[in-house]
Structure formats: structure tokens, C-alpha cells
C-alpha atoms as a PDB file:
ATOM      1  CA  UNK A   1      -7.359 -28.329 -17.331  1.00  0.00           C
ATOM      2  CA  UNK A   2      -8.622 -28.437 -20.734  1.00  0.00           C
ATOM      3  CA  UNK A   3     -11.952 -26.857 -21.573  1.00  0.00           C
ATOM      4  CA  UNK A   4     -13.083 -30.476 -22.888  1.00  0.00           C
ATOM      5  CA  UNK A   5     -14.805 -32.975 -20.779  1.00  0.00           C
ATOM      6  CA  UNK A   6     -13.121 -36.018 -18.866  1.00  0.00           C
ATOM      7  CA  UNK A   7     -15.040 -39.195 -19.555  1.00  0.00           C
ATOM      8  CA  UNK A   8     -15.979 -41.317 -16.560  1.00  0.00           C
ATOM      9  CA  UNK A   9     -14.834 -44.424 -16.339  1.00  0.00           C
ATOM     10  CA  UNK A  10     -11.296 -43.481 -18.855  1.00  0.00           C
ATOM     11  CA  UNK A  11      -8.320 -43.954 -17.104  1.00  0.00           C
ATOM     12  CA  UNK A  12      -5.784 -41.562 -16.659  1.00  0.00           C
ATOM     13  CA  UNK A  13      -2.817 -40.197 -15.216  1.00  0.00           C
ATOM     14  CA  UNK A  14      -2.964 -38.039 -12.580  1.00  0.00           C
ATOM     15  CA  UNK A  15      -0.576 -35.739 -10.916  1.00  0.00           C
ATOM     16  CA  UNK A  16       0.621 -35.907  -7.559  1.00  0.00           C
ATOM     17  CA  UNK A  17      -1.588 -38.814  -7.062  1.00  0.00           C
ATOM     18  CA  UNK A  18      -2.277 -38.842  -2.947  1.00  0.00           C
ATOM     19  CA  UNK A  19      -0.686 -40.934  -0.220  1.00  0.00           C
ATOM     20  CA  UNK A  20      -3.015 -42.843   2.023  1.00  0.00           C
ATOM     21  CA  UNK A  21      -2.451 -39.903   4.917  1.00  0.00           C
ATOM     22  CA  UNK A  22      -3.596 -37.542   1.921  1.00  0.00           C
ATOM     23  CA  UNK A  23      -0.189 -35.914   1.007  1.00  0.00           C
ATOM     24  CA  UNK A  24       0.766 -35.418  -2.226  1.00  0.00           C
ATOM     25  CA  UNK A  25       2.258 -38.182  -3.918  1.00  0.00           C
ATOM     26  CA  UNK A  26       3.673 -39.377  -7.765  1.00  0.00           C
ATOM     27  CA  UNK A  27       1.948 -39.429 -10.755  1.00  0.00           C
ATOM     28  CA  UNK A  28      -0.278 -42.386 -11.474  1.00  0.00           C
ATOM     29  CA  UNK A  29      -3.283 -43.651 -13.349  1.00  0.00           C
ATOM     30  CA  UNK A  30      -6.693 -42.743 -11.901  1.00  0.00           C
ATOM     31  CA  UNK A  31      -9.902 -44.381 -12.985  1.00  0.00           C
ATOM     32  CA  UNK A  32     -12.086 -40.867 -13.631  1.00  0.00           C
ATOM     33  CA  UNK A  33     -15.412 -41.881 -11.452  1.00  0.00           C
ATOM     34  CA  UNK A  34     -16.800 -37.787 -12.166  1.00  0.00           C
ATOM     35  CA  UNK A  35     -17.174 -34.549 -11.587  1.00  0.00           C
ATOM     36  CA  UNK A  36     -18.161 -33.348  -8.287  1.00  0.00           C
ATOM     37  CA  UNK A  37     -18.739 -30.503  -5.743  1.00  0.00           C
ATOM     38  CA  UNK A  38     -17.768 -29.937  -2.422  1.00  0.00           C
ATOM     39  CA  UNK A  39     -18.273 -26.709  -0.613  1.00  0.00           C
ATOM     40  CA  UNK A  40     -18.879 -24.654  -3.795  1.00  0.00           C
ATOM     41  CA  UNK A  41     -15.529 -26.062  -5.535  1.00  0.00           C
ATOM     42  CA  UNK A  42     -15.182 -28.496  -8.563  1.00  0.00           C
ATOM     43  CA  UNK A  43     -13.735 -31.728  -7.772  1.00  0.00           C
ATOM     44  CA  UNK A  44     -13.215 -34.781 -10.387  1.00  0.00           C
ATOM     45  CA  UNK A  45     -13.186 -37.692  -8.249  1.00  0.00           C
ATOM     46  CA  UNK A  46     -10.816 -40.804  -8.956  1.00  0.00           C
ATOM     47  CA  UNK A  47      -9.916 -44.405  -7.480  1.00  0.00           C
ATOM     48  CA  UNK A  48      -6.037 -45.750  -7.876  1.00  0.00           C
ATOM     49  CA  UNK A  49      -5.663 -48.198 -10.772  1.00  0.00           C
ATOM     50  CA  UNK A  50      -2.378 -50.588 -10.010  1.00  0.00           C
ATOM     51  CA  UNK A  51      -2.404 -51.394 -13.957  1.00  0.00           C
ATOM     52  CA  UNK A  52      -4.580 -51.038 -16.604  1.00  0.00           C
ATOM     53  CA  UNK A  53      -4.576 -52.087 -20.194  1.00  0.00           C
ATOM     54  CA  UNK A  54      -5.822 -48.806 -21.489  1.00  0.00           C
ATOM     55  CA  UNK A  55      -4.411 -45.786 -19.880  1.00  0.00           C
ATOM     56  CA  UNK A  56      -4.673 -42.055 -21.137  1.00  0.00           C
ATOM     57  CA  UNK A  57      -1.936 -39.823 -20.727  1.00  0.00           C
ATOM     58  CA  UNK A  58      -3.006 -36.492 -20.924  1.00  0.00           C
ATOM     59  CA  UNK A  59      -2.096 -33.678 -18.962  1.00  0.00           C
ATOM     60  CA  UNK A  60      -4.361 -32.638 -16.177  1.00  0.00           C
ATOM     61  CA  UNK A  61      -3.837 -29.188 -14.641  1.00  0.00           C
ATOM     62  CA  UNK A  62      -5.006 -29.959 -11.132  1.00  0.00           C
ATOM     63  CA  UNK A  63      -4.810 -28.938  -7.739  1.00  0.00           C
ATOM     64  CA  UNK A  64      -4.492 -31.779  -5.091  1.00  0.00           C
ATOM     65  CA  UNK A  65      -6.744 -30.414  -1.894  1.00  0.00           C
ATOM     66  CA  UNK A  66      -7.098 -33.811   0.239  1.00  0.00           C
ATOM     67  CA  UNK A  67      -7.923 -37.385   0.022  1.00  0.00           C
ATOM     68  CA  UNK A  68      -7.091 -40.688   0.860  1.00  0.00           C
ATOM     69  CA  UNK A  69      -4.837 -43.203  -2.141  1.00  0.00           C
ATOM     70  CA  UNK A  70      -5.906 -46.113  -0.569  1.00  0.00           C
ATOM     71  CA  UNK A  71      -7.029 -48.871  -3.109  1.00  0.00           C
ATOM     72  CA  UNK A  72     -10.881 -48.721  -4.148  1.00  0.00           C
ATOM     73  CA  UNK A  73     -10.914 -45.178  -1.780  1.00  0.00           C
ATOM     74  CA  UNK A  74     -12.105 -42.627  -4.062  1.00  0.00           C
ATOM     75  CA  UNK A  75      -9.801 -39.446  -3.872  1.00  0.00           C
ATOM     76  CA  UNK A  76     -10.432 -36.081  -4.763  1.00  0.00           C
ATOM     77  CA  UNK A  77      -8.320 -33.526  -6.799  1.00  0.00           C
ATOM     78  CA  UNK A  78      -9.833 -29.946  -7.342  1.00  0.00           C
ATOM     79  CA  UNK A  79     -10.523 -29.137 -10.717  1.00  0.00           C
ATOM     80  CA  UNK A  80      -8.419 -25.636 -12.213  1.00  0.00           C
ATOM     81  CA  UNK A  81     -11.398 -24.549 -13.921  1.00  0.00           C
END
């Protein structure tokens, strides 16, 4: 991950987006809610956008640990950083 700063509410594509049963699934744009910590590790937290006028693509070196995909269920992807 770049050393610059996501801005919430951008949207953009994330990698191995996850399923609903929280494996790893395609790439696909994220709405970027924040940053966040769980258990002393850096999360950035995002919900599934279906389409969305506006979309960033810029690469994201990230880590999927868990979450849910399901629609307006935030998921989490750990931060490389």
C-alpha cells in the first residue's frame, strides 16, 4: 500500500474482494468507509459497490484476513503497512 492516505467515502477497487462465506474472491470496487484496528492490526474497512459512477483504480497492496461480501456488510482487508 502506498504511504498516502485512502479517502473515506472514494471508491475503489479492491483485490480479492470477499465471498459472502469470507473467501477470497475477484477484484471489485469497494466504497473506503476507514481505517481501523482489530487486535493490534490495521484494517481499512469497505462495503461492495454493484456500480458506481466514479470509481478509482489504484492498486492496493492488501492482505484479505476475513469478512463477509454481502451487500451493505462492511468487510475488512488488512492493511500492508
Amino acid at each position: 500500500m502506498s504511504s498516502r492516505r485512502m479517502t473515506p467515502g472514494a471508491v475503489y477497487y479492491v483485490p480479492n474482494f470477499p465471498y459472502e462465506d469470507g473467501t477470497p474472491g475477484d477484484e471489485r470496487p469497494g466504497l473506503f468507509l476507514g481505517y481501523k484496528t482489530i487486535d493490534g492490526k490495521k484494517f481499512m474497512l469497505f462495503l461492495k459497490v454493484t456500480r458506481h459512477p466514479h470509481i478509482t483504480r489504484e492498486p492496493i497492496n492488501t492482505q484479505l484476513l476475513y469478512g463477509p461480501g454481502l451487500k451493505n456488510i462492511p468487510s475488512y482487508v488488512q492493511c500492508d503497512w
